[in-house]
C-alpha atoms as a PDB file:
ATOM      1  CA  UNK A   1     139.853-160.784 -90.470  1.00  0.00           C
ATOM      2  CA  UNK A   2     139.811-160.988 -94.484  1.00  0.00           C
ATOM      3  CA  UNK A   3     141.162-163.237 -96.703  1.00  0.00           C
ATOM      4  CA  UNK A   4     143.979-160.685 -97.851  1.00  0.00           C
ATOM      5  CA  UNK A   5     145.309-159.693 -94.303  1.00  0.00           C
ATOM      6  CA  UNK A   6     145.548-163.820 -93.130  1.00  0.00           C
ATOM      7  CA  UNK A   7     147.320-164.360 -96.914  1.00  0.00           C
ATOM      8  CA  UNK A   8     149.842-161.651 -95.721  1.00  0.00           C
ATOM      9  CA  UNK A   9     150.079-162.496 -92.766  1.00  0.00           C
ATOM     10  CA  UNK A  10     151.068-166.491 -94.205  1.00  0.00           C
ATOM     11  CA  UNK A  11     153.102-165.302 -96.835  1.00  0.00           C
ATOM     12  CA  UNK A  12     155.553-162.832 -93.784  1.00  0.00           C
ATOM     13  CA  UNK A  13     155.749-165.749 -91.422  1.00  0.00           C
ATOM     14  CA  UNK A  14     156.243-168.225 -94.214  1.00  0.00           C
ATOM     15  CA  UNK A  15     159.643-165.731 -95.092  1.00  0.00           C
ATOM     16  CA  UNK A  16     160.697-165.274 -91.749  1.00  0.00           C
ATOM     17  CA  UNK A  17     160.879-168.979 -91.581  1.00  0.00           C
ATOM     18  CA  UNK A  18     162.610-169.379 -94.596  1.00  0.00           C
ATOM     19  CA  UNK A  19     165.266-166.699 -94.051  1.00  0.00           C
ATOM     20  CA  UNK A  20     165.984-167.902 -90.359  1.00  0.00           C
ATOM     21  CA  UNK A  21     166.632-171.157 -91.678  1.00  0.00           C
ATOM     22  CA  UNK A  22     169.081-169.781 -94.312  1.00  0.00           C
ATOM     23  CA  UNK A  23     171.017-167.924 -91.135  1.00  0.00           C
ATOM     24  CA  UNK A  24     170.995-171.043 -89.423  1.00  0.00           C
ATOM     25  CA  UNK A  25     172.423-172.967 -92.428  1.00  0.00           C
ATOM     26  CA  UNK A  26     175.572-170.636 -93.466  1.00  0.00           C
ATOM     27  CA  UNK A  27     177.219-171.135 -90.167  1.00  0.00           C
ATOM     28  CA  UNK A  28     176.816-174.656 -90.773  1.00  0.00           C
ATOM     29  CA  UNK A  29     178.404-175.192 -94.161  1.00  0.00           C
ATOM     30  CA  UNK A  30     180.959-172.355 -93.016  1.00  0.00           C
ATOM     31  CA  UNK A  31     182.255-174.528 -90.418  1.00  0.00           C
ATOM     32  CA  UNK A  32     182.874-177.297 -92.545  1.00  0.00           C
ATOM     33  CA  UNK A  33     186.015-174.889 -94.368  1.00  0.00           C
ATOM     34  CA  UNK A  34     189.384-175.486 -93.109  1.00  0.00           C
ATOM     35  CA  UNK A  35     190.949-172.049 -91.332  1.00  0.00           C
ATOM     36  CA  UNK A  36     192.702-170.004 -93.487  1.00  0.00           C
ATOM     37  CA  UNK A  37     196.203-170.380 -93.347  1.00  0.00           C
ATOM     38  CA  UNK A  38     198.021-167.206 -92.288  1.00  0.00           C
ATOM     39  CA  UNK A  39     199.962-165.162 -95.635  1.00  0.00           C
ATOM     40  CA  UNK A  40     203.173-165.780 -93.980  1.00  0.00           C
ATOM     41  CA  UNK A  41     204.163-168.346 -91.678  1.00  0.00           C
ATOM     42  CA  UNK A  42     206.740-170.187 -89.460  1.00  0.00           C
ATOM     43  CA  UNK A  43     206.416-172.993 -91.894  1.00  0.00           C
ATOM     44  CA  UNK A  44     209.316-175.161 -90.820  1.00  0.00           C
ATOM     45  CA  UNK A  45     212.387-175.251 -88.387  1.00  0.00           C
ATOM     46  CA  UNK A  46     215.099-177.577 -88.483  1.00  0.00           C
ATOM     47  CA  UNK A  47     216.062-176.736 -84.331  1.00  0.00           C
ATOM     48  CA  UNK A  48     218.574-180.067 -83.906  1.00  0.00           C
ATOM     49  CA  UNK A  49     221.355-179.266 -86.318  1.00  0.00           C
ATOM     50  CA  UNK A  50     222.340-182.634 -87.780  1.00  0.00           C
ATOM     51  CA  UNK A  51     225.781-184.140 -86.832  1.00  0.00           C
ATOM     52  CA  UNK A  52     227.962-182.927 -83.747  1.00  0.00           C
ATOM     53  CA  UNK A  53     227.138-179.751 -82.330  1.00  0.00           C
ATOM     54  CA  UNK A  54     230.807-178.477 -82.999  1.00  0.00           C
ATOM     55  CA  UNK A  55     229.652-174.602 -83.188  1.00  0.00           C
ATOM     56  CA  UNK A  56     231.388-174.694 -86.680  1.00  0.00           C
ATOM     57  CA  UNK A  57     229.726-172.635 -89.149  1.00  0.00           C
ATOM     58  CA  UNK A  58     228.649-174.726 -91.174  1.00  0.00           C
ATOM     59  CA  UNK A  59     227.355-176.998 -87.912  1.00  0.00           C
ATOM     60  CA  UNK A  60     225.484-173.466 -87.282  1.00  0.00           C
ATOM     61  CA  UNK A  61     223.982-172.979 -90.748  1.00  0.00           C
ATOM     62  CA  UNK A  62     222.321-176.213 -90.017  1.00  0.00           C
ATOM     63  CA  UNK A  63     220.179-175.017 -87.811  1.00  0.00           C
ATOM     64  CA  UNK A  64     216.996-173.071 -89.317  1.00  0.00           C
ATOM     65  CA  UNK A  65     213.636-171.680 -89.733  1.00  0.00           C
ATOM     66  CA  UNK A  66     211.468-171.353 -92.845  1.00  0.00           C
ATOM     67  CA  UNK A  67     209.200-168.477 -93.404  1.00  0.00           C
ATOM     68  CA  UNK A  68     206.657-168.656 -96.270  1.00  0.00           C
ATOM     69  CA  UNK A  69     204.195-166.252 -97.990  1.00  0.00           C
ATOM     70  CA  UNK A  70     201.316-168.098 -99.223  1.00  0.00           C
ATOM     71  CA  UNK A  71     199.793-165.184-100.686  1.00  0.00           C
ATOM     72  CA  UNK A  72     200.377-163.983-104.723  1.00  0.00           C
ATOM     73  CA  UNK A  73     201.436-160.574-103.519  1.00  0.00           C
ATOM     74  CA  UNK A  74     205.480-160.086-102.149  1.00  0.00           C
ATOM     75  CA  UNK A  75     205.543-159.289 -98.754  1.00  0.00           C
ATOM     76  CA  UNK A  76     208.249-156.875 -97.178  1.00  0.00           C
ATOM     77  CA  UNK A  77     209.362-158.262 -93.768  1.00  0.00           C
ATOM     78  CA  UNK A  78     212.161-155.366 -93.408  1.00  0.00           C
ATOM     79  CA  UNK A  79     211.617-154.615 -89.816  1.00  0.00           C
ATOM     80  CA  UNK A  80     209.819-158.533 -89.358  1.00  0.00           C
ATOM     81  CA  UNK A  81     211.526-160.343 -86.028  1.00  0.00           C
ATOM     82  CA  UNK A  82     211.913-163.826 -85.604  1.00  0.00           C
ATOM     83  CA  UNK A  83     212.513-164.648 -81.867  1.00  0.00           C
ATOM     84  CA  UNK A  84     213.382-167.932 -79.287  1.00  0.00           C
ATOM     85  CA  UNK A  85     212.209-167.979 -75.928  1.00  0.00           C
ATOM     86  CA  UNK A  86     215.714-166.681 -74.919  1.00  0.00           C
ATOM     87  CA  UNK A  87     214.657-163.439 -76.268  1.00  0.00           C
ATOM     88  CA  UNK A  88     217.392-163.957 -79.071  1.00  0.00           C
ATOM     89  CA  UNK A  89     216.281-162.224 -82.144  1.00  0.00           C
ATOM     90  CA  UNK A  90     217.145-161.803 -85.999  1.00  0.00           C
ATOM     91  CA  UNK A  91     215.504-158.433 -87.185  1.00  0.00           C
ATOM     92  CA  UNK A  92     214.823-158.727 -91.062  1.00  0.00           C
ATOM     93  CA  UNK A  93     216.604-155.807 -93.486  1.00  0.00           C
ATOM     94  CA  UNK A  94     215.890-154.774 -96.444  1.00  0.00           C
ATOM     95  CA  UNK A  95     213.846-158.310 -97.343  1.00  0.00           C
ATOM     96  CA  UNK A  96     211.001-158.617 -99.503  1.00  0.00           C
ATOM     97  CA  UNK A  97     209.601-162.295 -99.564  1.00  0.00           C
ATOM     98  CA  UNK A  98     207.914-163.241-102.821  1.00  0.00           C
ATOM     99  CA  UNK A  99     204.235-164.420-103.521  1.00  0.00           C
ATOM    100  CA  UNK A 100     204.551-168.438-102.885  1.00  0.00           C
ATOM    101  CA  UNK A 101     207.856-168.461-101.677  1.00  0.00           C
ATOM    102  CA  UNK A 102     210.016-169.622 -98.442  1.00  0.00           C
ATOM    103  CA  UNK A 103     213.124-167.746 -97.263  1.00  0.00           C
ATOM    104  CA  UNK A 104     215.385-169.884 -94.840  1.00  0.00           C
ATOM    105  CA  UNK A 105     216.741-168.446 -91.680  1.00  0.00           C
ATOM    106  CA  UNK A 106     219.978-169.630 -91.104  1.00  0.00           C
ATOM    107  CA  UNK A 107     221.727-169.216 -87.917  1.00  0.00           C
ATOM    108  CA  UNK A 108     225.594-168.769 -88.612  1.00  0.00           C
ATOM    109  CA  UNK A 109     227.369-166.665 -91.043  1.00  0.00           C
ATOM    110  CA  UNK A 110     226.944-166.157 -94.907  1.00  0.00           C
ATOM    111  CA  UNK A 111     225.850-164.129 -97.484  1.00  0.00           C
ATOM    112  CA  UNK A 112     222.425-163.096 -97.624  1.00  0.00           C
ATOM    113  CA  UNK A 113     220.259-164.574-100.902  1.00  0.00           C
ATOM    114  CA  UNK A 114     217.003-164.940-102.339  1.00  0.00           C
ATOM    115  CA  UNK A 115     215.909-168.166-100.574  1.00  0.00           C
ATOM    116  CA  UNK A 116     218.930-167.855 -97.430  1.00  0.00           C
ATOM    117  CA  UNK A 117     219.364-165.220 -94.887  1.00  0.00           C
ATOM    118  CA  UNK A 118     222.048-165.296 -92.814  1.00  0.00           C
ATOM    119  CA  UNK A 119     221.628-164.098 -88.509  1.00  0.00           C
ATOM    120  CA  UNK A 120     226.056-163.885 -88.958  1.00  0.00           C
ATOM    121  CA  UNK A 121     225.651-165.826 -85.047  1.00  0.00           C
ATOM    122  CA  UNK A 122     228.434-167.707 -83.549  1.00  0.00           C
ATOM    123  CA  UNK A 123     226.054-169.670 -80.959  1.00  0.00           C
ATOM    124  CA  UNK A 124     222.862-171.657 -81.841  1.00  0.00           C
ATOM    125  CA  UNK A 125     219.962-170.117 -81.440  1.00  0.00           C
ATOM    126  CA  UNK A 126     217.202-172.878 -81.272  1.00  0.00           C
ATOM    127  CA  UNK A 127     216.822-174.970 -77.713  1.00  0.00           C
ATOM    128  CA  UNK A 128     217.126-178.729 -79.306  1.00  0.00           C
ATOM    129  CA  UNK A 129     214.893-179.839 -76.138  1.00  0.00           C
ATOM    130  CA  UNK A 130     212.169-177.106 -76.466  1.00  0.00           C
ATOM    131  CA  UNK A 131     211.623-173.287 -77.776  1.00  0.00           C
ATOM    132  CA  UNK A 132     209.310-171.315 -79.774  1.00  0.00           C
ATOM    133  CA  UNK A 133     210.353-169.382 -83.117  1.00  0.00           C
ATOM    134  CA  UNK A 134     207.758-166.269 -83.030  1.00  0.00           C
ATOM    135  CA  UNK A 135     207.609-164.384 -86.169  1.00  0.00           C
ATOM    136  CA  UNK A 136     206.267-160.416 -85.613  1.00  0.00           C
ATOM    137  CA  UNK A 137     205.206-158.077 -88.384  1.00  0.00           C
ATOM    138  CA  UNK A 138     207.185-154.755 -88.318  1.00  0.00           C
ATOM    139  CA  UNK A 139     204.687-152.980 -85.743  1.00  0.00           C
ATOM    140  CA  UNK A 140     205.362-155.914 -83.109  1.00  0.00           C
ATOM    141  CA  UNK A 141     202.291-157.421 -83.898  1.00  0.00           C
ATOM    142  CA  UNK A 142     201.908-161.257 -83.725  1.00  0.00           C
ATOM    143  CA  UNK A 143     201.981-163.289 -86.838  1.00  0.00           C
ATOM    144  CA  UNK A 144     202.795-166.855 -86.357  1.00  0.00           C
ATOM    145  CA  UNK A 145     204.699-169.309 -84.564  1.00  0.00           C
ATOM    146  CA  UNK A 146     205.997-173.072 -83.963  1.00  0.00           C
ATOM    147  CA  UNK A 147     206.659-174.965 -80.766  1.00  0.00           C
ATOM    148  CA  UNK A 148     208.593-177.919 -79.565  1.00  0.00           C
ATOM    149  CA  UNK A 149     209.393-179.904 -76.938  1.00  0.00           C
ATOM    150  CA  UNK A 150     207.375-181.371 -73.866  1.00  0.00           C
ATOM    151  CA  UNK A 151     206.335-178.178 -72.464  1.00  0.00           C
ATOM    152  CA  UNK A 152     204.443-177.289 -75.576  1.00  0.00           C
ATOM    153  CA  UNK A 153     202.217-180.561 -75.882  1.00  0.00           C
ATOM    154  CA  UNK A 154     199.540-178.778 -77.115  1.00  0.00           C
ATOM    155  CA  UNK A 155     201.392-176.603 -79.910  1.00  0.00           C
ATOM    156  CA  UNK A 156     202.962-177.400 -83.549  1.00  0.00           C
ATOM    157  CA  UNK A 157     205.864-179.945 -82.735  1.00  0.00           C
ATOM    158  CA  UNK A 158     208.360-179.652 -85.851  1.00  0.00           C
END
């Protein structure tokens, strides 16, 4: 063999080596990023309305859920759910949700705003004990949720 082929030959194993370390190495520093947080999200629920549970409006309107859009961009949840275990449901209309902001999701009656929505319910919505508030997209599709309660040890207990 001649001294060209063998300096080849060096020099393609010697860059094989080097780029199959690089692949090994991304994954590595990848995995030390947190997961991206969702652009909108069941951010917080208030489930246990404070005070008596008297089914007074205003006892009602106590009891919540928080959806934010951590993206720049407005989002338009018209046609967005946001479901309990029950299978009761408020369907979003005609919302838009600002970049960086949180709408609450109120359960009794009142006059839809900026930062409140209203479900206009006479009943809570939101098992003190445990539930699940699931938020879908307009297509059905999954987008985020929060547990709580002893049944749902391993999720999100808010």
């Amino acid at each position: 063999m001649s001294k060209s082929i063998t300096a080849r030959r060096l020099t393609a194993a010697a860059l094989t080596v080097g780029a199959l370390t690089a692949a090994v190495a991304v994954p590595a520093s990848a995995a030390d990023h947190r997961p991206k947080r969702p652009n909108v999200e069941v951010s917080r629920v208030q489930y246990d309305s404070p005070g008596r549970d008297d089914h007074s409006n205003r006892s009602l309107n106590k009891e919540w859920v928080e959806i934010t859009n951590n993206s720049r961009r407005a989002v338009n949840l018209d046609g967005w759910t946001l479901k309990a275990e029950d299978g009761r449901t408020y369907r979003f209309r005609h919302y838009r949700l600002d970049g960086r902001a949180t709408v609450r999701v109120h359960t009794g009656k009142g006059r839809d705003a900026r930062k409140d929505v209203y479900q206009d319910r006479r009943n809570y919505v939101w098992d003190n004990r445990s539930d699940t508030a699931t938020l879908r997209n307009d297509r059905g599709r999954f987008v985020d949720d929060k547990s709580w309660g002893k049944k749902h040890r391993g999720g999100h207990r808010w």
